[in-house]
Structures are given as structure tokens and as C-alpha cells.
C-alpha atoms as a PDB file:
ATOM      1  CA  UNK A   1     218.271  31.173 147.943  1.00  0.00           C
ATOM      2  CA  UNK A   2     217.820  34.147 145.721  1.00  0.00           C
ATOM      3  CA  UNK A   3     214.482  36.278 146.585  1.00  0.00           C
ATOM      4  CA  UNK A   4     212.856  37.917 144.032  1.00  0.00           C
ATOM      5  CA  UNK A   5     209.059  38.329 145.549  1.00  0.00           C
ATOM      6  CA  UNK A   6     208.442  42.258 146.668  1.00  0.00           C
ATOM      7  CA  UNK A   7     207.552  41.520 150.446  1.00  0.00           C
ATOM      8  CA  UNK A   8     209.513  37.709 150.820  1.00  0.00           C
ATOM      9  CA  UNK A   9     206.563  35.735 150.314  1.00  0.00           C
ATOM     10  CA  UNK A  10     209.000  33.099 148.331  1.00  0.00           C
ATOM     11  CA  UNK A  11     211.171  33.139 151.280  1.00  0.00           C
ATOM     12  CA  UNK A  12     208.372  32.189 153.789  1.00  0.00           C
ATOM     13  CA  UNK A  13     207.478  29.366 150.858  1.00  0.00           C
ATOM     14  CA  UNK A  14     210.549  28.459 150.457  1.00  0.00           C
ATOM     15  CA  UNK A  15     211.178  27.432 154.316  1.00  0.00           C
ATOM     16  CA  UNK A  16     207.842  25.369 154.411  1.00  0.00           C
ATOM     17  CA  UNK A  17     208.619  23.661 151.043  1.00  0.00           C
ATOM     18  CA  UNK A  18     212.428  23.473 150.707  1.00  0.00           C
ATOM     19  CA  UNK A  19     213.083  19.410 150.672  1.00  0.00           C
ATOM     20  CA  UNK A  20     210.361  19.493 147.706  1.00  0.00           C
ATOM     21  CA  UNK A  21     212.128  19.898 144.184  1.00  0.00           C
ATOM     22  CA  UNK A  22     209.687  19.007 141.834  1.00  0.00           C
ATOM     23  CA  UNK A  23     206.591  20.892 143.196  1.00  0.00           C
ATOM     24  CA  UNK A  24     203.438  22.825 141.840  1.00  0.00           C
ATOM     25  CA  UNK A  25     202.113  26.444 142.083  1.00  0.00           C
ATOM     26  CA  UNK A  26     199.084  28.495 140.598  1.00  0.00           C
ATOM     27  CA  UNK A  27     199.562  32.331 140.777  1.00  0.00           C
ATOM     28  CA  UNK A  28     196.410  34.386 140.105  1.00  0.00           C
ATOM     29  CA  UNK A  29     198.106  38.211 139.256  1.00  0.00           C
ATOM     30  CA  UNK A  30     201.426  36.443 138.305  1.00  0.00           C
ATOM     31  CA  UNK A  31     202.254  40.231 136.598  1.00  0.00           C
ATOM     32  CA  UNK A  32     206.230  40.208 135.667  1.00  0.00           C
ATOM     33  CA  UNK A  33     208.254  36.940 135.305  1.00  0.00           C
ATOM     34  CA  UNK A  34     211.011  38.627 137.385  1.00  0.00           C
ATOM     35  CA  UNK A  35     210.146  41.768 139.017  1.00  0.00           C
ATOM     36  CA  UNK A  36     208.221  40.989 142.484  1.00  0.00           C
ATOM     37  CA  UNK A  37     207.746  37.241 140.969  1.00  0.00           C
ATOM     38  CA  UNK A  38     206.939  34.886 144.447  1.00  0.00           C
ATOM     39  CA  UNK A  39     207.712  31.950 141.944  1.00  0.00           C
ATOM     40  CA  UNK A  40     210.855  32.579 139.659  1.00  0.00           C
ATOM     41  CA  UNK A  41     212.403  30.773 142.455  1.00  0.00           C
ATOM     42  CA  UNK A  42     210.006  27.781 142.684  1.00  0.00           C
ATOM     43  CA  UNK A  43     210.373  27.584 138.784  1.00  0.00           C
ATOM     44  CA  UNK A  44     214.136  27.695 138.632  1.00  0.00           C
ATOM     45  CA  UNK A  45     213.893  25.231 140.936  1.00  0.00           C
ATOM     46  CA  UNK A  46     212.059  23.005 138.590  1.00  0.00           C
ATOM     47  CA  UNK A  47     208.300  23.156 139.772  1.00  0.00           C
ATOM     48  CA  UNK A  48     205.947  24.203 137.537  1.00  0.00           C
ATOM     49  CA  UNK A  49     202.337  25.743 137.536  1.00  0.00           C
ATOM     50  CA  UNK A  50     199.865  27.956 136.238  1.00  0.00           C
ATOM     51  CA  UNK A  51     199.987  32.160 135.628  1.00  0.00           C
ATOM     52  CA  UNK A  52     196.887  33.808 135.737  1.00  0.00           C
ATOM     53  CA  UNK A  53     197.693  37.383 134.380  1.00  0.00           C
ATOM     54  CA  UNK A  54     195.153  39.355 132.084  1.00  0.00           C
ATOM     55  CA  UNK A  55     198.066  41.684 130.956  1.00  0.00           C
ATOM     56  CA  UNK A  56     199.245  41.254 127.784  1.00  0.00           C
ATOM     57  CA  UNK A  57     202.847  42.148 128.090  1.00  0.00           C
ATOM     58  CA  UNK A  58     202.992  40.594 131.094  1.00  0.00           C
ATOM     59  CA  UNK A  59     201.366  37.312 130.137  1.00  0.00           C
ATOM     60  CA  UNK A  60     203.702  37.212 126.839  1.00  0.00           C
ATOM     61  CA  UNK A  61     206.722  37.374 129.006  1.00  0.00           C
ATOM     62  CA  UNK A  62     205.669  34.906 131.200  1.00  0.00           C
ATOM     63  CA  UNK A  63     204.907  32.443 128.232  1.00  0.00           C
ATOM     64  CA  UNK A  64     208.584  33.364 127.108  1.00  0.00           C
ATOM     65  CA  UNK A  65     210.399  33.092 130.338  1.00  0.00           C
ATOM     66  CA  UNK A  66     208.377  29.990 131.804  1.00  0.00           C
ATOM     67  CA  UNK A  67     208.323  27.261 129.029  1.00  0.00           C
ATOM     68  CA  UNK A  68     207.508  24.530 131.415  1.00  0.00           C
ATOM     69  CA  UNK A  69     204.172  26.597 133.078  1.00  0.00           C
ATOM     70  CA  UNK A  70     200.221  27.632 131.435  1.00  0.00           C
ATOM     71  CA  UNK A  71     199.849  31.113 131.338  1.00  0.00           C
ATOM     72  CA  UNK A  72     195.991  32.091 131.255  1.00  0.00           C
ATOM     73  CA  UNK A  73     195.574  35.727 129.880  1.00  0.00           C
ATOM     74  CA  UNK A  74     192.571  35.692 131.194  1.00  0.00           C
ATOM     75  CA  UNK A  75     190.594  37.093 135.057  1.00  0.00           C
ATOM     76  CA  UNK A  76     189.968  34.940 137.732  1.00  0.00           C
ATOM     77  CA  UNK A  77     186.216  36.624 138.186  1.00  0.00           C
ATOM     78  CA  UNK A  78     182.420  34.887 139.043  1.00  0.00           C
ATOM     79  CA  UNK A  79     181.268  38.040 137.314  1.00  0.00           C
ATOM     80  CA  UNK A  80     180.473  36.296 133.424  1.00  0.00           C
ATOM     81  CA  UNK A  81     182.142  35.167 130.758  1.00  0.00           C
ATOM     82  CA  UNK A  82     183.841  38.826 130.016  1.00  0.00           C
ATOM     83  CA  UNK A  83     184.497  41.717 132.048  1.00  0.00           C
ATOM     84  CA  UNK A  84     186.041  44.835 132.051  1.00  0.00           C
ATOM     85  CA  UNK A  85     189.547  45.413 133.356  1.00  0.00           C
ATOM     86  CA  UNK A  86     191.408  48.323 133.808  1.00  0.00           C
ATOM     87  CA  UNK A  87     194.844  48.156 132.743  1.00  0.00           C
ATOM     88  CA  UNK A  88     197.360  50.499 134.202  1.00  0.00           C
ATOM     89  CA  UNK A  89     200.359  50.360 132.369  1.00  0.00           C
ATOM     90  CA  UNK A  90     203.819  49.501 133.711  1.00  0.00           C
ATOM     91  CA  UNK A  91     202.170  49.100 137.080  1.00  0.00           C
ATOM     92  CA  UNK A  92     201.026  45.821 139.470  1.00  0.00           C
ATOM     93  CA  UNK A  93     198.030  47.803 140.033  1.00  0.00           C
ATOM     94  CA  UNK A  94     195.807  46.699 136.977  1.00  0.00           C
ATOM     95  CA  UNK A  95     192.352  45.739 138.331  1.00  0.00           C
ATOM     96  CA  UNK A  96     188.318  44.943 137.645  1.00  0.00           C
ATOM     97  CA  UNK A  97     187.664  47.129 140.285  1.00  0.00           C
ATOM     98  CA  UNK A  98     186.363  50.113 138.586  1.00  0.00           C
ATOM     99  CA  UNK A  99     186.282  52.414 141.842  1.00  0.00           C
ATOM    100  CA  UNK A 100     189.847  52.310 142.083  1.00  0.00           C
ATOM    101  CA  UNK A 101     190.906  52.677 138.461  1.00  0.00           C
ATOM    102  CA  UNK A 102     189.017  55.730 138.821  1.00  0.00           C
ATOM    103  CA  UNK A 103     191.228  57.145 141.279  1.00  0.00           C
ATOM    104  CA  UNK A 104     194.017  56.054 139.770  1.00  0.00           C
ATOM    105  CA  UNK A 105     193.067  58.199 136.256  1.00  0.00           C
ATOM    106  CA  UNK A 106     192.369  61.099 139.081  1.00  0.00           C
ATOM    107  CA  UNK A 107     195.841  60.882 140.300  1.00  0.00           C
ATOM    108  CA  UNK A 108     197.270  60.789 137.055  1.00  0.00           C
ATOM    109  CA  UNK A 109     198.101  57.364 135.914  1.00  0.00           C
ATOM    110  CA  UNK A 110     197.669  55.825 132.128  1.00  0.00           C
ATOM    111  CA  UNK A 111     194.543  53.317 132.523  1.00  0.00           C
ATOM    112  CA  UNK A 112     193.194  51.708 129.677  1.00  0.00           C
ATOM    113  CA  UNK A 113     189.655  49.674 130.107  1.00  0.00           C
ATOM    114  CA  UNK A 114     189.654  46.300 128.237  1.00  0.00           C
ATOM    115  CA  UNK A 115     187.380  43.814 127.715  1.00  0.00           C
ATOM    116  CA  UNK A 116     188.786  40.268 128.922  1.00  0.00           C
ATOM    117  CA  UNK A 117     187.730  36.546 129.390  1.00  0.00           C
ATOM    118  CA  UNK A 118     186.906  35.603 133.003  1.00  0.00           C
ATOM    119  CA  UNK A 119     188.069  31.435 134.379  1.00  0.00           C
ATOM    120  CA  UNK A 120     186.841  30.841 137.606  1.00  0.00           C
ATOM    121  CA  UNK A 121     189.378  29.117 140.324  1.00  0.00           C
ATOM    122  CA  UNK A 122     187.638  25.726 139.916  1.00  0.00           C
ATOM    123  CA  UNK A 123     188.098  25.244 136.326  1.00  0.00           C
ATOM    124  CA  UNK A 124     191.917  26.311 136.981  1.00  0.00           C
ATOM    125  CA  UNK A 125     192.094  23.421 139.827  1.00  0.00           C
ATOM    126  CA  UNK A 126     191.340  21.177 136.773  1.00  0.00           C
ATOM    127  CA  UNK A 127     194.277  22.164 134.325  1.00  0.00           C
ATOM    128  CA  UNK A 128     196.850  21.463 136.667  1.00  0.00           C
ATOM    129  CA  UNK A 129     198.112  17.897 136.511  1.00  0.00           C
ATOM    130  CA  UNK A 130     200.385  17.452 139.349  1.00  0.00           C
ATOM    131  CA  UNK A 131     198.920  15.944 142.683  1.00  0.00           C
ATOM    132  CA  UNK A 132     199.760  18.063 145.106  1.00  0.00           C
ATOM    133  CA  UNK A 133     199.026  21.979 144.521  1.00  0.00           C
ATOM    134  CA  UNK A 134     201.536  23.037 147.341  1.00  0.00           C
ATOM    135  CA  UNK A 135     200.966  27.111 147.237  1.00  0.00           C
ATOM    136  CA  UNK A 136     198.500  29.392 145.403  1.00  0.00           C
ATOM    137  CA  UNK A 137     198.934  32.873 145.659  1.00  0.00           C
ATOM    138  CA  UNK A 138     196.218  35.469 144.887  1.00  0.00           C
ATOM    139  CA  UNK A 139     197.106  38.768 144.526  1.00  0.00           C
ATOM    140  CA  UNK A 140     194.455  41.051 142.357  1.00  0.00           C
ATOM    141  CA  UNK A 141     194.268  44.386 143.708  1.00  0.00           C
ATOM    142  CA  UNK A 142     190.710  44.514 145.504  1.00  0.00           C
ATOM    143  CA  UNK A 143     188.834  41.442 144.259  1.00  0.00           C
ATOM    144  CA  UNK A 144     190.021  38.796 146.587  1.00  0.00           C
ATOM    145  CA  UNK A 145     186.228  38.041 147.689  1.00  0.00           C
ATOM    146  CA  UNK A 146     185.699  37.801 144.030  1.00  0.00           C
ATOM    147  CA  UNK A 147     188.685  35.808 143.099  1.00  0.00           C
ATOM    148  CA  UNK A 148     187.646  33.043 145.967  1.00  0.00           C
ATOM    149  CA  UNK A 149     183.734  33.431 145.634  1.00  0.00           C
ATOM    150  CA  UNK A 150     185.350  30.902 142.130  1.00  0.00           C
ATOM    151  CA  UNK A 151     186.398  28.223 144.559  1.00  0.00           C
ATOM    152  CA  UNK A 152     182.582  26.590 144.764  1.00  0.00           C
ATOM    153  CA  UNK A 153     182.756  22.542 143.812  1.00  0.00           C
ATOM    154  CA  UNK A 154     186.677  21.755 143.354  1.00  0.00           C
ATOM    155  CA  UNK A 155     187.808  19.364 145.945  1.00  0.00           C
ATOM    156  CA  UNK A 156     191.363  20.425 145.494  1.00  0.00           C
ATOM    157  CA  UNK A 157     193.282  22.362 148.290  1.00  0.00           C
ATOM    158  CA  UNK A 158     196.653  23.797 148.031  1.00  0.00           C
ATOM    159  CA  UNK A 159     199.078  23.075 150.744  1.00  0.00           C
ATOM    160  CA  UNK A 160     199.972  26.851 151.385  1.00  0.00           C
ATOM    161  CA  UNK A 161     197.458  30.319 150.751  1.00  0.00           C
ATOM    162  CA  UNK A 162     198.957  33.711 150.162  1.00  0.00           C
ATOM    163  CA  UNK A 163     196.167  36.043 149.668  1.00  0.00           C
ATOM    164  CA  UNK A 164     196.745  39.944 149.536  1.00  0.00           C
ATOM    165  CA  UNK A 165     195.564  41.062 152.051  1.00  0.00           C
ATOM    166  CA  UNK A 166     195.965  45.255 152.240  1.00  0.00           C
ATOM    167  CA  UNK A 167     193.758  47.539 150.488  1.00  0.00           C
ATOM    168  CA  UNK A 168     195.796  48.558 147.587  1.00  0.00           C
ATOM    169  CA  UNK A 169     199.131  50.560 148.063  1.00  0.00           C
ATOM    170  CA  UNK A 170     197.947  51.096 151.635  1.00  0.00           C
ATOM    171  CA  UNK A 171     198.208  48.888 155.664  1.00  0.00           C
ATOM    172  CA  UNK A 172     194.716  49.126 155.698  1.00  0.00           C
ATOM    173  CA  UNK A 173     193.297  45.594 156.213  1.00  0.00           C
ATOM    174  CA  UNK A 174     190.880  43.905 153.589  1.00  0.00           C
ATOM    175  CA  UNK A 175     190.879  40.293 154.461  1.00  0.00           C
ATOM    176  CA  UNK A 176     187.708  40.596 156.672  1.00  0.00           C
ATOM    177  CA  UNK A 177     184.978  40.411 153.954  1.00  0.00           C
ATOM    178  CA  UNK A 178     186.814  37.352 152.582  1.00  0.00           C
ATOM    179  CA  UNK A 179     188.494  35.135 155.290  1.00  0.00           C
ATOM    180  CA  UNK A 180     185.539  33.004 156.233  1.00  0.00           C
ATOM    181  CA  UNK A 181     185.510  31.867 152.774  1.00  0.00           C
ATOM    182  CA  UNK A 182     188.568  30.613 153.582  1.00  0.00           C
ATOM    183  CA  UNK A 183     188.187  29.243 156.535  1.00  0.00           C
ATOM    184  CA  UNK A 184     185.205  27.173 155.240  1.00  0.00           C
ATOM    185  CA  UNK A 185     187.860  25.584 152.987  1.00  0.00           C
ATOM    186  CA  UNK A 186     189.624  23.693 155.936  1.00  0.00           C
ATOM    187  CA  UNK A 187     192.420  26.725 156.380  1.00  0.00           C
ATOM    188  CA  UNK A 188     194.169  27.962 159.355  1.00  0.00           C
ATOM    189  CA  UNK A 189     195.631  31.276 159.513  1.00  0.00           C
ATOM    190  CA  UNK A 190     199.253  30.837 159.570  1.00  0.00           C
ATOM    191  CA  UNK A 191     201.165  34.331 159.252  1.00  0.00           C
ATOM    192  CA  UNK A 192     200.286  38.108 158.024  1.00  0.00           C
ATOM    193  CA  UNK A 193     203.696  39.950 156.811  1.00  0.00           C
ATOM    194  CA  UNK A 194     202.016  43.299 156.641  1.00  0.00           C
ATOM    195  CA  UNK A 195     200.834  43.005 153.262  1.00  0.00           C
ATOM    196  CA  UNK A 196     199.296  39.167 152.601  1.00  0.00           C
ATOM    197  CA  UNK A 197     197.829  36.552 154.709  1.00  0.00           C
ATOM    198  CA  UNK A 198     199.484  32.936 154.850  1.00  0.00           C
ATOM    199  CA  UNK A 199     197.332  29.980 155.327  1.00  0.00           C
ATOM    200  CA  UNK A 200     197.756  26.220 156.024  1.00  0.00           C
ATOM    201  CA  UNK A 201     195.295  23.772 155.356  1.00  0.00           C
ATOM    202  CA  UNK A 202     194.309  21.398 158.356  1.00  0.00           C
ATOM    203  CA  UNK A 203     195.461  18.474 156.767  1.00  0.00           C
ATOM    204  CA  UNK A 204     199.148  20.028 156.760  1.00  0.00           C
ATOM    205  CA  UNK A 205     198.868  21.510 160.251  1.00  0.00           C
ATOM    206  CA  UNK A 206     202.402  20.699 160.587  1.00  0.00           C
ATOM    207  CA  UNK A 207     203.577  23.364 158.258  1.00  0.00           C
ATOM    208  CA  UNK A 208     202.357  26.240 160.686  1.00  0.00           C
ATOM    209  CA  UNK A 209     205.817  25.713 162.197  1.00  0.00           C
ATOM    210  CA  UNK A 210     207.151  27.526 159.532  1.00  0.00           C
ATOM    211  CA  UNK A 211     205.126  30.186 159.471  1.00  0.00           C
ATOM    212  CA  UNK A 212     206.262  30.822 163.904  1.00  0.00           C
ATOM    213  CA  UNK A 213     208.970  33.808 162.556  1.00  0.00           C
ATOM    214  CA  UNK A 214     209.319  36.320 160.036  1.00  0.00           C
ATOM    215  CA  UNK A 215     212.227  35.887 157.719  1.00  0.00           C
ATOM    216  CA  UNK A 216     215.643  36.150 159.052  1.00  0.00           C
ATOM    217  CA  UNK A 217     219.306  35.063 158.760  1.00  0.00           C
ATOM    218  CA  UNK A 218     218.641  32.137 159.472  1.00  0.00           C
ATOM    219  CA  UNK A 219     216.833  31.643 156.015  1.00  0.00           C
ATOM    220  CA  UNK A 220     220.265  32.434 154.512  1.00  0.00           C
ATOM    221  CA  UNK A 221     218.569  34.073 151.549  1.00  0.00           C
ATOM    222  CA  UNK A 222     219.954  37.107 148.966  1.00  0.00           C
ATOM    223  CA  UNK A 223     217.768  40.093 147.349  1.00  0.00           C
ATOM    224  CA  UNK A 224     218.023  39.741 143.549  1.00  0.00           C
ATOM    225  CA  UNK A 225     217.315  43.589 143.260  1.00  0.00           C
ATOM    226  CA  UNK A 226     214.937  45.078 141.245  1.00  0.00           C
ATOM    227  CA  UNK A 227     212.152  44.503 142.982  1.00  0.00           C
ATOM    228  CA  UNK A 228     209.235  47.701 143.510  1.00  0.00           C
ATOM    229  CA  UNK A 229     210.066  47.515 147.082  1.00  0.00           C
ATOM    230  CA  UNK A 230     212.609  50.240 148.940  1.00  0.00           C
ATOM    231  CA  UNK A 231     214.956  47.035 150.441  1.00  0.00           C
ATOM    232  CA  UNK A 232     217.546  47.662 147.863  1.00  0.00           C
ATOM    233  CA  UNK A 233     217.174  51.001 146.603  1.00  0.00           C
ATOM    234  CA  UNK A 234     220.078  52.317 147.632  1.00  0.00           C
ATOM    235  CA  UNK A 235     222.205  49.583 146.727  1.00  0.00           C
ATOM    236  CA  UNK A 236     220.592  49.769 142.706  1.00  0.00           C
ATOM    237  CA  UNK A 237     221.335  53.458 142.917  1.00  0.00           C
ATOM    238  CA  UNK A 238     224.954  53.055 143.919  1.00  0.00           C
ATOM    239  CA  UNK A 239     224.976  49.949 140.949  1.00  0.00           C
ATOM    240  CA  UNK A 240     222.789  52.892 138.544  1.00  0.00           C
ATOM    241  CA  UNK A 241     225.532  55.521 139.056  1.00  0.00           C
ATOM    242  CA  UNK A 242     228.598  52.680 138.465  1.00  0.00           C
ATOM    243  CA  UNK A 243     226.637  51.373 135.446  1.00  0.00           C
ATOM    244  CA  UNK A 244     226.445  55.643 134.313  1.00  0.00           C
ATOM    245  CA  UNK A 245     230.436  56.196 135.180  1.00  0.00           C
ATOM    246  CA  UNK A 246     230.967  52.586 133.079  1.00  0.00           C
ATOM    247  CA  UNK A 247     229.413  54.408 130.301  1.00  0.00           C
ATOM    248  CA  UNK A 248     231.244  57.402 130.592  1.00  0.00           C
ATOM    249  CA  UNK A 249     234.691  55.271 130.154  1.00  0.00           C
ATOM    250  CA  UNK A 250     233.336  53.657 127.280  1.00  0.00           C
ATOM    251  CA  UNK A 251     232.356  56.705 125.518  1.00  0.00           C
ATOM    252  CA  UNK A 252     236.052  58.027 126.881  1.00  0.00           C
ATOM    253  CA  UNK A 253     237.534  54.890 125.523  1.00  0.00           C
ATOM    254  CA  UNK A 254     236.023  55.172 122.318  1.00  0.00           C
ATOM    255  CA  UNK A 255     236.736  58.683 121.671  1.00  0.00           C
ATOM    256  CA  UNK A 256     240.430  57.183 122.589  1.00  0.00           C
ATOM    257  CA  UNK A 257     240.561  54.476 119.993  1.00  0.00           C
ATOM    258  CA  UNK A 258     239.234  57.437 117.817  1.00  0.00           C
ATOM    259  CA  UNK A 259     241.936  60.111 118.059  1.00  0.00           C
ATOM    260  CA  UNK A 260     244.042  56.557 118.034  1.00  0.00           C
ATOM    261  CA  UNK A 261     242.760  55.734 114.316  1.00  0.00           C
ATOM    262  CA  UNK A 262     243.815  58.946 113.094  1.00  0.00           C
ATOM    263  CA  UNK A 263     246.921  59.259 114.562  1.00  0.00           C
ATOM    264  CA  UNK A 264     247.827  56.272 112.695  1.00  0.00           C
ATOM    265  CA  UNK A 265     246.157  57.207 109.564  1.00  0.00           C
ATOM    266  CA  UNK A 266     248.396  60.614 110.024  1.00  0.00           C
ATOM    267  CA  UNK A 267     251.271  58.614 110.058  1.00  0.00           C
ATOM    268  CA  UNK A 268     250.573  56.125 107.657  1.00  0.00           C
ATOM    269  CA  UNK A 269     249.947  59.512 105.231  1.00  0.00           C
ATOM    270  CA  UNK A 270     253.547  60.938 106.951  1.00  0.00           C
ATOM    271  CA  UNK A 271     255.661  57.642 105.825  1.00  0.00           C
ATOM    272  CA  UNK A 272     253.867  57.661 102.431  1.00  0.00           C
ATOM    273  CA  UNK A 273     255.420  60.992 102.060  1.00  0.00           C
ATOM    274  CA  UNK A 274     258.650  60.627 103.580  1.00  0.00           C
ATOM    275  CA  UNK A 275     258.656  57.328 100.854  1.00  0.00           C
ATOM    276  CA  UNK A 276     257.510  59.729  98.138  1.00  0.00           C
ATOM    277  CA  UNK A 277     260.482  62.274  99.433  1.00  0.00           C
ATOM    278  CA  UNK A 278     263.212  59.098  99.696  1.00  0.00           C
ATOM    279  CA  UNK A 279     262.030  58.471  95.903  1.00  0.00           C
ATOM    280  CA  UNK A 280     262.740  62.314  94.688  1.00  0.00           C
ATOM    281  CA  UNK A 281     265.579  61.844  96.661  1.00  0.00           C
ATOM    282  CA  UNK A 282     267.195  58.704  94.764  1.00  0.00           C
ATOM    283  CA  UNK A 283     265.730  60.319  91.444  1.00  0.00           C
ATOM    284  CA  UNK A 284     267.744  63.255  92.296  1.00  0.00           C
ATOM    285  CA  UNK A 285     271.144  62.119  93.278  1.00  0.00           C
ATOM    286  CA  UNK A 286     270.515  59.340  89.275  1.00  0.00           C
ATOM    287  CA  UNK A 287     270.375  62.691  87.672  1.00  0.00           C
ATOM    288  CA  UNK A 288     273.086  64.288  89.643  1.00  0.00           C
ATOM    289  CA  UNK A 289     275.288  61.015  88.786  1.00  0.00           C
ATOM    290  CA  UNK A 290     274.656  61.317  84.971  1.00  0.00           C
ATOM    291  CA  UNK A 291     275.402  64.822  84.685  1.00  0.00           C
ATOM    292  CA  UNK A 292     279.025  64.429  86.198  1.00  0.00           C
END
């Protein structure tokens, strides 16, 4: 398989879930269709789901990119019908938290306050159509409690939980004012991967077995690159500097076909004259003739 997620949370999934082809996800903070996406595999795979992402460039790629999947531009929030949420541009770091947008406009970054339409998780449980949910992830930068506080009457329950679990951009753990909200769902903590918690549900128990090892060779998985994480930096900036020497050829090669075009221009002007000389020439020797 091909990873694209930032921290191999589709390789994890992957290993639980890889006899199922037709399957079903919901991400809440799907953010780019591609970059750090934990289902662009699932979906080229031929599951489909749901995308929760309140970004509007994100969302409208996502509606592009995934024609079989709902995208919801909306926030998974118990907090009314509309809320504000702080969008920081070009960034997975746009949040409702208002504490940490705050410190994000301290240390310099673009963040725009919006005013967007709330869904809560249960009403999401009822869009999806499929059976079985088998993974939802949650990943929404410091409202996890929030985000699950939704989850109050739906008797659905995903197979597989991946819930950020890290303060944003930082180890520090998070998961402890939400977990038991979990837990009172039926889940059993499966796996942490330094950066989100993994849960089974105890009707699945038998998928913990999955969860016994990090991933390794033996999950016979690539990188697709681009992802925020530092795994294949230096590999992109050896591909950046072949793509800027590429370039440099091109531009060589066009300044080539350049000089090339007027070389043969200059010749096609040199054989018009030598054709203009050959004519004097013949006019020259007529006259010559008649006069002797």
C-alpha cells in the first residue's frame, strides 16, 4: 500500500481492515484530500464515507477529488447552531478553540474568525448508509471533548477510533478529559502512536491484534511524499533540486531550439541571396552572350 496519512494512521487501518474492499469511514477534520489524508487510501480502494471539514478550500477539494463521499463544510460542535472558527490558512491547525488561535496570531500566523454551522456526531451517524462504520477518525485541534460530548443517543459504533490525542503541535497528552466518554461507548484502548489514540469496540475485540505492533516491514507499505511530516524530507528535497536542474535544461533547451530557429532563418536569408546572386549571374553572362 501507498501511505499518505502524516503519522501512518492508514497503515495501522489498513492492517485491521485489509480483506474489506468495499468499506465505510467518517473523518471529522478531513483537511486536504491528499496531504496527511488517513483515507485517500480507503477511498481509492473503493470505500466511501463522510468529510467533516469547515474549510472552504479544503472542503471544495474534497468534493472534487472524492465524488463517491459527503463532504459537510460544517463543525462537529454541541456548542449551537453556529460558532466561531478560526481559520488559519494553509495550515491543519484551524480550530473553535479561541485560546489557541490567539497564540497562533501572537506567533505570527494569518487567522481569520468565521462564523460556521455546527452538526453534532449523531446526526452524522444518520447520513451514512452503509452498515458497518468500520473507522472514524477525529482530529480537530483541541475540541475532542467537544467533538464526542455530540455522540449522546446514536446507537451506531464504528469498528475502529482514531482520536488526536496531543495537545496541538506538541507530546503533551490531552486524551484524559475525554477518554471516559469513550470508554462509556463500549471501547477498548487499542494503541497510542505518539500523536492519536486507537480504539476497538468490544464487540470487535478481535481486532486489538492488530493494533500489538507499530508499523513495520512487515506492512510492506510506501510513503507517497508530501506529507507535513519530516519522514521524507530529504528525499522531496533531493526530488525539489532534480525537478529545479529539469528546469534549468528546459530553459537551456529552449534557448537551443532558439539560436536553432535563427540559424536557419540566417540561412534560409543566405540561399535567398546566393539565388538572387545565381540570377545576376545568368543575367550577366545573357548580356555578355548578346554583345559578342
Amino acid at each position: 500500500m501507498i501511505s499518505y496519512a502524516q503519522n501512518f494512521e492508514d497503515v495501522m487501518l489498513e492492517r485491521a481492515f485489509s480483506e474489506i474492499t468495499e468499506g465505510s469511514y467518517i473523518d471529522v477534520g478531513a483537511q486536504d484530500p491528499n496531504q496527511d489524508s488517513v483515507s485517500k487510501h480507503f477511498f481509492l480502494k473503493g470505500w466511501k464515507g463522510i468529510h467533516v471539514e469547515p474549510v472552504p478550500i479544503y472542503a471544495t477539494a474534497l468534493r472534487a477529488q472524492r465524488p463517491r463521499d459527503l463532504v459537510l463544510e460544517k463543525v462537529v460542535s454541541s456548542k449551537g447552531p453556529i460558532i466561531t472558527f478560526y481559520e488559519i490558512v494553509e495550515t491543519g491547525l484551524s480550530t473553535v478553540e479561541k485560546n489557541l488561535a490567539e497564540q497562533y496570531n501572537v506567533s505570527g500566523r494569518d487567522v481569520t474568525a468565521v462564523e460556521v454551522q455546527t452538526i453534532s456526531l449523531d446526526e452524522i451517524f444518520l447520513l451514512i448508509s452503509q452498515p458497518v462504520i468500520h473507522w472514524l477518525k477525529i482530529d480537530v485541534e483541541g475540541s475532542e471533548e467537544d467533538v464526542l460530548a455530540t455522540w449522546k443517543t446514536s446507537v451506531k459504533r464504528p469498528l475502529v477510533l482514531v482520536i488526536e490525542a496531543t495537545h496541538p503541535l506538541s507530546n503533551i497528552p490531552s486524551y484524559m478529559t475525554w477518554e471516559d466518554l469513550v470508554f462509556d461507548k463500549g471501547y477498548i484502548f487499542a494503541y497510542f502512536d505518539g500523536l492519536n489514540r486507537f480504539y476497538v469496540h468490544e464487540e470487535h475485540r478481535e481486532l486489538l491484534n492488530f493494533f500489538d505492533a507499530p508499523p513495520n516491514v512487515f506492512d510492506d507499505f510506501q510513503l507517497a511524499g508530501g506529507s507535513s511530516n519530516t519522514f521524507t524530507r530529504n528525499l522531496e528535497s533531493e526530488i525539489s533540486g532534480l525537478l529545479a536542474e529539469k528546469q534549468k535544461l528546459e530553459q537551456s533547451q529552449s534557448q537551443l531550439l532558439a539560436e536553432k530557429q535563427k540559424l536557419e532563418q540566417s540561412q534560409s536569408q543566405l540561399l535567398a541571396e546566393k539565388q538572387k546572386l545565381e540570377q545576376s549571374q545568368s543575367q550577366l553572362l545573357a548580356e555578355k552572350q548578346k554583345l559578342e
